[in-house]
Protein backbone atom coordinates (compact mmCIF):
# COMPACT_ATOMS: atom_id res chain seq x y z
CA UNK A 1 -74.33 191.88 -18.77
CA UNK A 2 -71.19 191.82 -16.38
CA UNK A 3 -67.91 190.18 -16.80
CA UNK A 4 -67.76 186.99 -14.47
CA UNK A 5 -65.12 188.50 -12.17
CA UNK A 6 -65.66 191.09 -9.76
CA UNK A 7 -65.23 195.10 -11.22
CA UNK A 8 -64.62 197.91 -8.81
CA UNK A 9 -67.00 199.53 -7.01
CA UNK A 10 -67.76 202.87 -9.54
CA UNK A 11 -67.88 200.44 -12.49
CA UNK A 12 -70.87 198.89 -12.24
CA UNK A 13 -73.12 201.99 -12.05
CA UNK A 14 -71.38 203.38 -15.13
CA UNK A 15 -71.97 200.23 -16.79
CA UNK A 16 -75.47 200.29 -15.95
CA UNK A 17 -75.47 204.49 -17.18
CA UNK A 18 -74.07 203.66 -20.11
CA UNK A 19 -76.13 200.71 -20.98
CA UNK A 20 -79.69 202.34 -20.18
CA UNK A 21 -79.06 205.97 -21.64
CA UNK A 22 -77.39 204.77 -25.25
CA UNK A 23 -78.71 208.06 -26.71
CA UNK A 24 -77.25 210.59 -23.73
CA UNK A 25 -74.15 212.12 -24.69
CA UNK A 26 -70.86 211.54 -22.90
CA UNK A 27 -68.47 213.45 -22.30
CA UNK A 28 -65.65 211.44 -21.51
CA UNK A 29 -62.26 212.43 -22.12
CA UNK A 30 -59.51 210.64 -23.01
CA UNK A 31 -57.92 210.97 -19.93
CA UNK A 32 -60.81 209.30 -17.79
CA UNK A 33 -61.09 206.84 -20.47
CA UNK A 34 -57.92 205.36 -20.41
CA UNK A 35 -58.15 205.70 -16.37
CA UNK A 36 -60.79 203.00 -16.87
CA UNK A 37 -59.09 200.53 -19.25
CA UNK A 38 -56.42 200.94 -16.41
CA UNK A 39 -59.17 199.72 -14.07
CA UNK A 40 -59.98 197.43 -15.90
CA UNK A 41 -56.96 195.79 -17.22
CA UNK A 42 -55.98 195.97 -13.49
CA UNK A 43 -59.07 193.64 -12.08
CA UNK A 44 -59.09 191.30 -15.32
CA UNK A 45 -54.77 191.19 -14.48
CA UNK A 46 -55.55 190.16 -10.68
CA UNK A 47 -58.02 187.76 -11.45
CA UNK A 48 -55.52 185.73 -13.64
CA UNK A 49 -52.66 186.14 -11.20
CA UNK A 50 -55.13 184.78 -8.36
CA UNK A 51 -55.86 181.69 -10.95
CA UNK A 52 -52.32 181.40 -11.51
CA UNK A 53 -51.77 181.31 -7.65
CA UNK A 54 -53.68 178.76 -7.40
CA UNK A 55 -52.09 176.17 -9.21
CA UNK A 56 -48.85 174.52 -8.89
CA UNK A 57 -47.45 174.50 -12.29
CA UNK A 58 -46.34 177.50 -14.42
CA UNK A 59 -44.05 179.21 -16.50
CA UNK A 60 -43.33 182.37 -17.14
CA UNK A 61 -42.61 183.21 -20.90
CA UNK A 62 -40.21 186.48 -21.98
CA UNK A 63 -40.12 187.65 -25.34
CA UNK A 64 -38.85 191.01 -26.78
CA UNK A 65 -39.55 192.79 -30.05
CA UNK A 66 -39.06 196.02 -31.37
CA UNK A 67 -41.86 197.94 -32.14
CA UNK A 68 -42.29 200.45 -35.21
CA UNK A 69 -40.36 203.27 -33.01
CA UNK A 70 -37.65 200.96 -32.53
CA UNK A 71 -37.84 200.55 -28.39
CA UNK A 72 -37.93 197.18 -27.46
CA UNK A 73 -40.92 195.95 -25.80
CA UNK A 74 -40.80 192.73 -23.99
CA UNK A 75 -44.08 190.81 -23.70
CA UNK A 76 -44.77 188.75 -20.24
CA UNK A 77 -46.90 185.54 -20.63
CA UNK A 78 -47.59 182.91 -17.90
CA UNK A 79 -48.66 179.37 -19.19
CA UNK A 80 -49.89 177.54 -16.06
CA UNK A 81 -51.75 173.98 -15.27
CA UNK A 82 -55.39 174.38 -14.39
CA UNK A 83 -56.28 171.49 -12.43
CA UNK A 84 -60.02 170.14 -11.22
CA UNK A 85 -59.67 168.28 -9.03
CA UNK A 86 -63.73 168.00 -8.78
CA UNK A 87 -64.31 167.68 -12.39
CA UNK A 88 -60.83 165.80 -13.10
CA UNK A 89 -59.94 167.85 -15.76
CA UNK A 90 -56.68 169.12 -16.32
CA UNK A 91 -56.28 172.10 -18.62
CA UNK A 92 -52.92 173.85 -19.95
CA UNK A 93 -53.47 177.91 -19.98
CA UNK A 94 -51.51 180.97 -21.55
CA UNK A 95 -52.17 184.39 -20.36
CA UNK A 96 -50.49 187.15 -21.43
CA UNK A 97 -49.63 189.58 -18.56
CA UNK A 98 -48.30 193.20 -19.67
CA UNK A 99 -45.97 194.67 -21.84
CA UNK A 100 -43.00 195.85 -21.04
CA UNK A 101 -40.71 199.04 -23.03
CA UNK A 102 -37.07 199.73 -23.24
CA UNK A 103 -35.25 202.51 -24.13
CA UNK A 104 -32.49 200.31 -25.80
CA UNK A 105 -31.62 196.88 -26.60
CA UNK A 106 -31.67 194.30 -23.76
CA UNK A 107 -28.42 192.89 -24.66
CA UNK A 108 -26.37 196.67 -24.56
CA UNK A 109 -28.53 197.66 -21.15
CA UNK A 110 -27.23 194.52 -19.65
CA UNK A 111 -24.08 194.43 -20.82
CA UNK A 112 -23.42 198.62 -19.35
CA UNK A 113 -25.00 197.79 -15.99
């Protein structure tokens, strides 16, 4: 079973690998497996930025936070329109989009540069 938007060429026959030898081992490292959830997150990111470009409304949402380490991390979210114009059905989406660390509080960064 595939996702409903389009993966990258290699993804498909691992897919299909993994899903028709459950038993064979893997030996997968780290390394390639967070290359693919970099694929991954890449394609699903696209496809939401290509439904985003495609409507005429939107937002786009900033919030920071530090995390457990104390760096800040600021979270990107676009909340957009979806309009059908075929189906008349107008639809209000959220979508978060990445996160993004700091070193250092927003406020002292700005304020030094």
């Amino acid at each position: 079973m595939y996702p409903s938007f389009p993966l990258p060429p290699p993804l498909p026959l691992l897919l299909d690998h993994v899903q028709h030898n459950p038993i064979s081992v893997s030996y997968l490292s780290p390394t390639i497996q967070n290359e693919f959830i970099g694929i991954l997150a890449s394609s699903v990111r696209n496809k939401l930025l290509d439904d985003i470009k495609r409507n005429k409304y939107y937002g786009i949402l900033l919030h920071t936070t530090p995390d457990v380490g104390h760096h800040e991390q600021m979270s990107q979210v676009i909340r957009y329109v979806d309009a059908d114009y075929v189906n008349k059905r107008v639809e209000i989406k959220e979508s978060f989009i990445r996160f993004i660390s700091f070193m250092q509080k927003m406020q002292l960064a700005l304020n030094e540069s």
